[in-house]
PDB file of N, CA and C in Angstrom:
ATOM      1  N   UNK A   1     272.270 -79.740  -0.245  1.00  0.00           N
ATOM      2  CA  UNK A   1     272.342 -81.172  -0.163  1.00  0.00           C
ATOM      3  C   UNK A   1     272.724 -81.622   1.251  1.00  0.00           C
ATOM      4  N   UNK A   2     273.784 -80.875   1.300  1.00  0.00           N
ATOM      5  CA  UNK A   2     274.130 -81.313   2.807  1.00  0.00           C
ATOM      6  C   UNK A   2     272.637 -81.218   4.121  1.00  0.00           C
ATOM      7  N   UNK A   3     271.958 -79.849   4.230  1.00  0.00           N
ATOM      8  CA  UNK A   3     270.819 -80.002   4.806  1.00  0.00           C
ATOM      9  C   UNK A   3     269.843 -81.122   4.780  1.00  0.00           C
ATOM     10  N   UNK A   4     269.559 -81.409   3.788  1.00  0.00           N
ATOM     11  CA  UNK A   4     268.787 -82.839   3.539  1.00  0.00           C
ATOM     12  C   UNK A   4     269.310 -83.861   4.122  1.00  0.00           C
ATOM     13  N   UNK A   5     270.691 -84.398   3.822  1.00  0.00           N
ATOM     14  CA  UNK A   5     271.133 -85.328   4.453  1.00  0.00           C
ATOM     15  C   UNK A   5     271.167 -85.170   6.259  1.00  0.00           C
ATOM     16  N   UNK A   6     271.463 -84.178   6.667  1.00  0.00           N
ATOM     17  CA  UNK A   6     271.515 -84.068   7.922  1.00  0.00           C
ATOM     18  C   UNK A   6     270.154 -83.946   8.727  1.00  0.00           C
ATOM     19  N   UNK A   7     269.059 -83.465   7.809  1.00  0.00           N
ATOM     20  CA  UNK A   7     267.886 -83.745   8.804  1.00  0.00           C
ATOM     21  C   UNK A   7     267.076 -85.113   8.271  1.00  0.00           C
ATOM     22  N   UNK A   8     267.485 -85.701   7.073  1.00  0.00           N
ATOM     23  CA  UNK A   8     267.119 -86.645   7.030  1.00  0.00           C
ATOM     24  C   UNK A   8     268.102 -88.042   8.279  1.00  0.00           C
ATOM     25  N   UNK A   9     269.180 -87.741   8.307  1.00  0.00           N
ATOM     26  CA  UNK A   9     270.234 -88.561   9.563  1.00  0.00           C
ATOM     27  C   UNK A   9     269.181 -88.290  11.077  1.00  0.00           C
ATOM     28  N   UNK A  10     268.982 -86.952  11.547  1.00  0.00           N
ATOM     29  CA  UNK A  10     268.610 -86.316  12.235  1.00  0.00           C
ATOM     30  C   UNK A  10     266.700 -87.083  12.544  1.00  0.00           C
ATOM     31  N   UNK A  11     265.981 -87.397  11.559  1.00  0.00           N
ATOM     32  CA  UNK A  11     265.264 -88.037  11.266  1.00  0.00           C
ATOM     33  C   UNK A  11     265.330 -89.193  12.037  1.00  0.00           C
ATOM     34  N   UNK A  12     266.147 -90.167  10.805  1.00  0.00           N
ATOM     35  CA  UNK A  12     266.335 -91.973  11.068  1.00  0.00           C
ATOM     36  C   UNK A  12     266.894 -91.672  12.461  1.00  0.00           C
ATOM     37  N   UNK A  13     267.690 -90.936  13.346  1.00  0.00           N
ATOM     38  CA  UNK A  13     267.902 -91.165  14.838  1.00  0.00           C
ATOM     39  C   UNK A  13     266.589 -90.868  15.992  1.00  0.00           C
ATOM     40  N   UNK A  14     265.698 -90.062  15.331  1.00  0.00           N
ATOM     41  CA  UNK A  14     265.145 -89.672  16.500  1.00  0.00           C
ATOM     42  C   UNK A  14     263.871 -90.920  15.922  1.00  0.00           C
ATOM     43  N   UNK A  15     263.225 -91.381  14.930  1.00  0.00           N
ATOM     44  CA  UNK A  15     262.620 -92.378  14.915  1.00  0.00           C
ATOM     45  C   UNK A  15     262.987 -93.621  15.793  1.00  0.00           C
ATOM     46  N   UNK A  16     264.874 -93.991  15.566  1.00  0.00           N
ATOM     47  CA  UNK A  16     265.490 -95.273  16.239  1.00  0.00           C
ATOM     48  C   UNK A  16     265.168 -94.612  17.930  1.00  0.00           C
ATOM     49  N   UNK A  17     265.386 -93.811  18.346  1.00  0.00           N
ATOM     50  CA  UNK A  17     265.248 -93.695  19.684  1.00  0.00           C
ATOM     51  C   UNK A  17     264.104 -93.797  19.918  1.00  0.00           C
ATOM     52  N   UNK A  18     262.857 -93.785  19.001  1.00  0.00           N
ATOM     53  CA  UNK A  18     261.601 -93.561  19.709  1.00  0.00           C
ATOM     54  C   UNK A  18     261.518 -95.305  20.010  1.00  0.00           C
ATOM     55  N   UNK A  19     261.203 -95.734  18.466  1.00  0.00           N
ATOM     56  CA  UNK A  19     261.346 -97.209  18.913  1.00  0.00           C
ATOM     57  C   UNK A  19     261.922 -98.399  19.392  1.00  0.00           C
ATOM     58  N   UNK A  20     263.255 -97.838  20.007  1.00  0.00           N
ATOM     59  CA  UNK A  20     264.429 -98.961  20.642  1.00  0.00           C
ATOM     60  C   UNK A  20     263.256 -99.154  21.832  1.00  0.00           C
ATOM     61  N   UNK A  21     262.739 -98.255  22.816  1.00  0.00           N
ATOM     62  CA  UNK A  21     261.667 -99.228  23.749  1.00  0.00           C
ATOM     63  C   UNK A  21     260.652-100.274  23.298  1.00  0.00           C
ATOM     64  N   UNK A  22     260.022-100.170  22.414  1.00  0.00           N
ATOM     65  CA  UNK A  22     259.023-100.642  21.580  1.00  0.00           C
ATOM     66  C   UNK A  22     259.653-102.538  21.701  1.00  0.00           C
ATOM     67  N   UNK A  23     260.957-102.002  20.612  1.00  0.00           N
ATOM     68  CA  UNK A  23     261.530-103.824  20.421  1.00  0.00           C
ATOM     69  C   UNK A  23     262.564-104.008  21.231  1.00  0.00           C
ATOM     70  N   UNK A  24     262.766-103.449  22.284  1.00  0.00           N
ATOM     71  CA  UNK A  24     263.391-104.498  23.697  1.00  0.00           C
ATOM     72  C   UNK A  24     262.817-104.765  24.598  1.00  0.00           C
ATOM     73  N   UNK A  25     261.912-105.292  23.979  1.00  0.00           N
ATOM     74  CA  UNK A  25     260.490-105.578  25.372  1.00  0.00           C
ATOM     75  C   UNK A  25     261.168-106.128  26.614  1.00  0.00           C
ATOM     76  N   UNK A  26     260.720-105.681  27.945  1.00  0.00           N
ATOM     77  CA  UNK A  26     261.417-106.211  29.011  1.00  0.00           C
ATOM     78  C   UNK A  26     260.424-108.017  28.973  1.00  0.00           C
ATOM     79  N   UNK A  27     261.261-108.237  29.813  1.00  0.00           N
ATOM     80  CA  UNK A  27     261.132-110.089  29.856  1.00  0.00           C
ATOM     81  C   UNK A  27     259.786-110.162  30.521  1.00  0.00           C
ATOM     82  N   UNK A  28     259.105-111.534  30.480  1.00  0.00           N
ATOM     83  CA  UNK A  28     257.584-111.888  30.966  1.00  0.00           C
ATOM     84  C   UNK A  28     257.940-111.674  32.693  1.00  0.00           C
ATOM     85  N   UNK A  29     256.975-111.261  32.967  1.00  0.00           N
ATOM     86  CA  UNK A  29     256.612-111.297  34.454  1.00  0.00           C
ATOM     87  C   UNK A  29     256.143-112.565  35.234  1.00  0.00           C
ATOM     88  N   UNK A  30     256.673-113.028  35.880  1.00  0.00           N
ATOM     89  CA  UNK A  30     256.211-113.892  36.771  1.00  0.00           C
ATOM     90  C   UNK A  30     254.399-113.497  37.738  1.00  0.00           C
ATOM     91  N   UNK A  31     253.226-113.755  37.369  1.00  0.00           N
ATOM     92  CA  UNK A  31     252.269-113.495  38.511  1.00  0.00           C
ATOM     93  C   UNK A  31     252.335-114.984  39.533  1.00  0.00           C
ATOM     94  N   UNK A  32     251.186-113.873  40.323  1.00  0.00           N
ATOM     95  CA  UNK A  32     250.362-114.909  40.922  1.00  0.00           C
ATOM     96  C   UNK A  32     249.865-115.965  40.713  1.00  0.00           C
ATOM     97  N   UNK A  33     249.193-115.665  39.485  1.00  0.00           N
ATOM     98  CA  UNK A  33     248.590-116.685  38.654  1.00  0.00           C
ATOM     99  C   UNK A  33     249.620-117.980  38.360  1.00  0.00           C
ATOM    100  N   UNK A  34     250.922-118.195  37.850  1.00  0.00           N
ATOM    101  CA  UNK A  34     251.572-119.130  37.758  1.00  0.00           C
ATOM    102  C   UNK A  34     252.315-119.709  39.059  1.00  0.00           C
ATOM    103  N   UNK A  35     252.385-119.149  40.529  1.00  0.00           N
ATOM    104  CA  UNK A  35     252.105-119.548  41.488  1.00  0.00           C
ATOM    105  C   UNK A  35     251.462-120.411  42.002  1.00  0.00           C
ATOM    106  N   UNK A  36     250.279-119.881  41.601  1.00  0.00           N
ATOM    107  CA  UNK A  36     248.709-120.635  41.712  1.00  0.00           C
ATOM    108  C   UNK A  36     248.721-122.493  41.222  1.00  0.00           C
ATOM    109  N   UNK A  37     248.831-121.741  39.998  1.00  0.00           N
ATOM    110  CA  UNK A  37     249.162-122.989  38.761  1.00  0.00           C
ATOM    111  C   UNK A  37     250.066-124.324  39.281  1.00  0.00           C
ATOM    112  N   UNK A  38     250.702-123.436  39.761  1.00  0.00           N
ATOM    113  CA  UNK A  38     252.124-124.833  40.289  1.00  0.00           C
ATOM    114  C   UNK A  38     251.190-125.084  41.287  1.00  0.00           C
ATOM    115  N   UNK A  39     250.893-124.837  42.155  1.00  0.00           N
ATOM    116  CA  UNK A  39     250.488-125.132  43.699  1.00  0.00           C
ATOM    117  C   UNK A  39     249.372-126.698  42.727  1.00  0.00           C
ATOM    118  N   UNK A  40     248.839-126.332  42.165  1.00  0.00           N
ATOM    119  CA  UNK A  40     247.606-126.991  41.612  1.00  0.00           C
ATOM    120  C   UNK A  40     248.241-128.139  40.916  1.00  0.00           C
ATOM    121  N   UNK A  41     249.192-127.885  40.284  1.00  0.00           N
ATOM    122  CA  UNK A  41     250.163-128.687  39.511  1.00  0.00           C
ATOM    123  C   UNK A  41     250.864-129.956  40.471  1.00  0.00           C
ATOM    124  N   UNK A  42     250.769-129.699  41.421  1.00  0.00           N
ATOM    125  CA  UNK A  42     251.437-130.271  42.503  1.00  0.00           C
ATOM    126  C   UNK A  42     250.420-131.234  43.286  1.00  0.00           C
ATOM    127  N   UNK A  43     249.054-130.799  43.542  1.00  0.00           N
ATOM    128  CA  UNK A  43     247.904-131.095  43.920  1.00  0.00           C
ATOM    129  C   UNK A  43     247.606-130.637  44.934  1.00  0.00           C
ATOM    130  N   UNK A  44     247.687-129.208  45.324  1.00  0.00           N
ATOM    131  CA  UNK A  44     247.498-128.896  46.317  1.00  0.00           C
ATOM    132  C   UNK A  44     245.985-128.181  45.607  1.00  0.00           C
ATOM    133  N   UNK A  45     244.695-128.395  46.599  1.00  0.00           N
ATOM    134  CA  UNK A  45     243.928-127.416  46.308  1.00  0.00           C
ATOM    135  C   UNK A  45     243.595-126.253  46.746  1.00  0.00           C
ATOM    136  N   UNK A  46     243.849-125.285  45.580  1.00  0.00           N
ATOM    137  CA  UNK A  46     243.976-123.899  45.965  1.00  0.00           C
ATOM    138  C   UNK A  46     243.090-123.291  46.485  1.00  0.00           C
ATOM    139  N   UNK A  47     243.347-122.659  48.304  1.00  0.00           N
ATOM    140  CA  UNK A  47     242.017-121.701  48.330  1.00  0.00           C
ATOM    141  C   UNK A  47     242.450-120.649  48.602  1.00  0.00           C
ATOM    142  N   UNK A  48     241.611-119.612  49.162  1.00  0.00           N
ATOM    143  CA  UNK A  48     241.930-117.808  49.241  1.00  0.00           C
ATOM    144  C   UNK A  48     243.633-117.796  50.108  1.00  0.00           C
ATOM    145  N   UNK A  49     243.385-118.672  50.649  1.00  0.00           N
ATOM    146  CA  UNK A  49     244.857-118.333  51.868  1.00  0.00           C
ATOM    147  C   UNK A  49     245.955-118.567  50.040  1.00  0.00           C
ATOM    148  N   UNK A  50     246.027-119.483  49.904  1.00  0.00           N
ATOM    149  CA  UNK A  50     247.312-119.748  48.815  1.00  0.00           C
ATOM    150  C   UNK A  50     247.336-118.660  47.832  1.00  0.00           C
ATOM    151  N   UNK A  51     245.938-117.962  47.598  1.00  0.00           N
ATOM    152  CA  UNK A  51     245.990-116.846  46.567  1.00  0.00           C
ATOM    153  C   UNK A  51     246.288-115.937  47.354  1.00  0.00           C
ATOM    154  N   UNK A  52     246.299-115.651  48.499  1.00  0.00           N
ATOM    155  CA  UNK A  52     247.084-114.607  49.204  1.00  0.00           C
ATOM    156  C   UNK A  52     248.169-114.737  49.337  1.00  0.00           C
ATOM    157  N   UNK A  53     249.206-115.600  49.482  1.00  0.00           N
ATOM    158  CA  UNK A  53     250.216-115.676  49.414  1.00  0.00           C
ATOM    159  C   UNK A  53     251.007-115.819  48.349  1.00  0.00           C
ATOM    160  N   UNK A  54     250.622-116.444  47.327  1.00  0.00           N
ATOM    161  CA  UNK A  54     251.182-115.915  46.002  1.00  0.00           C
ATOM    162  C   UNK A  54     250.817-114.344  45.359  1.00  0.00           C
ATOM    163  N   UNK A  55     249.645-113.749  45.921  1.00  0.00           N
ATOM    164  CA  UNK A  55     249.852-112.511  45.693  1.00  0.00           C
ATOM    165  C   UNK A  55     250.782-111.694  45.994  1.00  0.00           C
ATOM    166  N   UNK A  56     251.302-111.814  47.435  1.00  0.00           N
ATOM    167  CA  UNK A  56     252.125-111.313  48.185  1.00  0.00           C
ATOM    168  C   UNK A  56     253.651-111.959  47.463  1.00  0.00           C
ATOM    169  N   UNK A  57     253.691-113.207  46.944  1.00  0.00           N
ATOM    170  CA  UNK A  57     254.857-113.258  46.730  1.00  0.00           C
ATOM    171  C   UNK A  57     254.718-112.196  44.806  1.00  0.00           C
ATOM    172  N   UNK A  58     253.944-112.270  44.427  1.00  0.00           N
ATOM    173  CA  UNK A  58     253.927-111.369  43.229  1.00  0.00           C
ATOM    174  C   UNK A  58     254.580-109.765  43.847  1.00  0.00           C
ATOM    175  N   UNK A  59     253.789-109.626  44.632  1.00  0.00           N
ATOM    176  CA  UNK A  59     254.271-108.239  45.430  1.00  0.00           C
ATOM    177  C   UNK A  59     255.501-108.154  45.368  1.00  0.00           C
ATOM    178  N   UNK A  60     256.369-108.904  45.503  1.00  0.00           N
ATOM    179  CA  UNK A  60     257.640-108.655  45.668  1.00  0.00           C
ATOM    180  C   UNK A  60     258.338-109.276  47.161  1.00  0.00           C
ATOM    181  N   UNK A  61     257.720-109.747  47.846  1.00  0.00           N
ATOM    182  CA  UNK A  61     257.806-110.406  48.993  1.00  0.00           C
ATOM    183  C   UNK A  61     257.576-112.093  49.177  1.00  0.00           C
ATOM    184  N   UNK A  62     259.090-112.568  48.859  1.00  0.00           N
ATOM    185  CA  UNK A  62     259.090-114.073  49.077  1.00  0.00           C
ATOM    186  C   UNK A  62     259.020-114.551  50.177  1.00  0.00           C
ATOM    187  N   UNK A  63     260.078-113.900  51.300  1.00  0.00           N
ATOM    188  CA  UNK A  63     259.564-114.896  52.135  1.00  0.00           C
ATOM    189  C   UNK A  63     258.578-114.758  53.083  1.00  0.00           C
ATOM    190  N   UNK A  64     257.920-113.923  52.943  1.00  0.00           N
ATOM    191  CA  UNK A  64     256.281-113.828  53.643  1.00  0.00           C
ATOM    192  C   UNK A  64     255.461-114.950  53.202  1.00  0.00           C
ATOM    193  N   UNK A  65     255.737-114.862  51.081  1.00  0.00           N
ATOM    194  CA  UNK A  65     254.770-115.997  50.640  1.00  0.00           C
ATOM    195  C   UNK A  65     254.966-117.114  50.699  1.00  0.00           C
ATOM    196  N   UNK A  66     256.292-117.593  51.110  1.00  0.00           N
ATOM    197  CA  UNK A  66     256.554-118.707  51.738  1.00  0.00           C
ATOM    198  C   UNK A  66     256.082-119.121  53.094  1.00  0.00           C
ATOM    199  N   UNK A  67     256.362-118.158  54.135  1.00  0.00           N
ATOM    200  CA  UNK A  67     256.150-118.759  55.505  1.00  0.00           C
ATOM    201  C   UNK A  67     254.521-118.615  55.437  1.00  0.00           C
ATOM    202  N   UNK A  68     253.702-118.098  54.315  1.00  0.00           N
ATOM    203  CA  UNK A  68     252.065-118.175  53.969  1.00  0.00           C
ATOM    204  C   UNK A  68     251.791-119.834  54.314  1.00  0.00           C
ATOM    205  N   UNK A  69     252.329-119.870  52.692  1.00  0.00           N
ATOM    206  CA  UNK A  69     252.067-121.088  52.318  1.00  0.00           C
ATOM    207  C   UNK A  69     252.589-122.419  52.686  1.00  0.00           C
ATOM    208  N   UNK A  70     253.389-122.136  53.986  1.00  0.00           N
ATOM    209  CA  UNK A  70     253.774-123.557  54.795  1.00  0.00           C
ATOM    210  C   UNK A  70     253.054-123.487  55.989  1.00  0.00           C
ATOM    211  N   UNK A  71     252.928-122.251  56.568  1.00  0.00           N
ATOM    212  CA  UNK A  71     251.575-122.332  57.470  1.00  0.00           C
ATOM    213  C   UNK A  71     250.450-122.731  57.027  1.00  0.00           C
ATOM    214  N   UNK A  72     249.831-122.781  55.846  1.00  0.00           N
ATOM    215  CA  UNK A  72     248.752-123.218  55.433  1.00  0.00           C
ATOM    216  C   UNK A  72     248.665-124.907  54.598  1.00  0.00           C
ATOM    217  N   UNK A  73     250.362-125.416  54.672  1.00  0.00           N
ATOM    218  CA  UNK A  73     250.226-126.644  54.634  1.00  0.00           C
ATOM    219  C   UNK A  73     251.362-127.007  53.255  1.00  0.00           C
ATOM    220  N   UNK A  74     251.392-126.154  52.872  1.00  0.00           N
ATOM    221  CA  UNK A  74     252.308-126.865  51.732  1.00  0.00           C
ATOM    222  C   UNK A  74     253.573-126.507  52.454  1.00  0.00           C
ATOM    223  N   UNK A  75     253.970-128.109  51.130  1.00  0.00           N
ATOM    224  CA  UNK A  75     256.171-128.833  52.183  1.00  0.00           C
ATOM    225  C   UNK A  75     256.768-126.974  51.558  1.00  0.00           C
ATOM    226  N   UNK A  76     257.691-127.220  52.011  1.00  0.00           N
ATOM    227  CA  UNK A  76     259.056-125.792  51.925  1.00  0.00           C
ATOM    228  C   UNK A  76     259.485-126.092  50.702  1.00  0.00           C
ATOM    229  N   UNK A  77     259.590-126.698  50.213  1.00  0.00           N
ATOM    230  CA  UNK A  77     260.248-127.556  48.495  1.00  0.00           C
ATOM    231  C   UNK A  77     258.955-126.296  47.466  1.00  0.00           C
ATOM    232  N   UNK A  78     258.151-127.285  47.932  1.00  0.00           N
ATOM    233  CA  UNK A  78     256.926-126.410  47.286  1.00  0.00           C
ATOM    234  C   UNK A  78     256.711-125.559  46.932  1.00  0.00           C
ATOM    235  N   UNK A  79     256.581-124.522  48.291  1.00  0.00           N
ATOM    236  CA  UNK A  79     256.243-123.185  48.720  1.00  0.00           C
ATOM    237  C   UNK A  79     257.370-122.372  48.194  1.00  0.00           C
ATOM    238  N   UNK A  80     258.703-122.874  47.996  1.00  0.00           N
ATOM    239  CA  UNK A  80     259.415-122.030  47.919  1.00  0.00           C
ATOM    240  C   UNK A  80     259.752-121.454  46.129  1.00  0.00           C
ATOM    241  N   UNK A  81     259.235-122.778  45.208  1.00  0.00           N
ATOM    242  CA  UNK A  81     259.295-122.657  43.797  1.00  0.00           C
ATOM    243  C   UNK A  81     258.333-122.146  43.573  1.00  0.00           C
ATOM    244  N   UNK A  82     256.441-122.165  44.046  1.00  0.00           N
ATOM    245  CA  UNK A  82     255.836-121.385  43.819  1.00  0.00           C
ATOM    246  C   UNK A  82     255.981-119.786  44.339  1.00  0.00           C
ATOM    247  N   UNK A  83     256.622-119.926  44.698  1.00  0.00           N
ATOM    248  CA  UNK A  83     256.647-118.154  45.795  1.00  0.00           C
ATOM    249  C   UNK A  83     257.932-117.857  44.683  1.00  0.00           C
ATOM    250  N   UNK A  84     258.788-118.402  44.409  1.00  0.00           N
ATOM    251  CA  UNK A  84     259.715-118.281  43.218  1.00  0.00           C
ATOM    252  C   UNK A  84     259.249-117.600  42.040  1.00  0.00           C
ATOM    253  N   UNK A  85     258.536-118.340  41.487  1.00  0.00           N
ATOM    254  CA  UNK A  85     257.491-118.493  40.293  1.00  0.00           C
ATOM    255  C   UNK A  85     256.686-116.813  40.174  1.00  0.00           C
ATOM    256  N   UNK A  86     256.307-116.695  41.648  1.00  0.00           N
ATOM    257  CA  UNK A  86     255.881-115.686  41.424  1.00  0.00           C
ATOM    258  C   UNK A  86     255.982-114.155  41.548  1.00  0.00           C
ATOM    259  N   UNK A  87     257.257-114.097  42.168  1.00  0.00           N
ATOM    260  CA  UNK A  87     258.001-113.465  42.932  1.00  0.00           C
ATOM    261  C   UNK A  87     259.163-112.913  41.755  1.00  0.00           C
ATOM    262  N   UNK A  88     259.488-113.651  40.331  1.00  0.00           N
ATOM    263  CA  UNK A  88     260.520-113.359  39.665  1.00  0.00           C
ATOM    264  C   UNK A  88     259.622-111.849  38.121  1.00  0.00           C
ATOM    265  N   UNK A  89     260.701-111.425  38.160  1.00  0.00           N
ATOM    266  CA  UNK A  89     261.009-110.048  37.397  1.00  0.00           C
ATOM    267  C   UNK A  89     261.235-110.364  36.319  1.00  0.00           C
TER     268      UNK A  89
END
């Protein structure tokens, strides 16, 4: 009896470990794409330069995609919530 119980325990743990990754999904990703979105949201119209720089801020690099996207015309207010936007983990 005791065997049963212990590989059945032995069991229900190694199932819970398989699926504790499964249901703690890590949090949504910020892309490019919602970068984009704001820029557009704002009225800026988006061309290749702004999708390069929200790519880059997806990359992991804000303030590149910032000093992008104020060289290419959008205010610092702006640039800095979309590069935010896209830039977050």
């Amino acid at each position: 009896m005791f065997r049963i119980a212990r590989a059945v325990g032995v069991a229900a743990a190694t199932f819970a470990a398989a699926a504790l990754p499964l249901l703690a999904a890590a949090p949504a990703q910020a892309t490019a794409g919602e970068c984009i979105d704001y820029l557009r949201e704002e009225g800026y119209e988006v061309v290749n330069n702004h999708e390069d720089a929200c790519q880059t801020g997806e990359d992991g690099f804000y303030r590149p995609c910032v000093n992008h996207l104020t060289h290419v015309g959008v205010e610092i207010g702006h640039a800095r919530t979309a590069c935010g936007r896209a830039a977050q983990e």
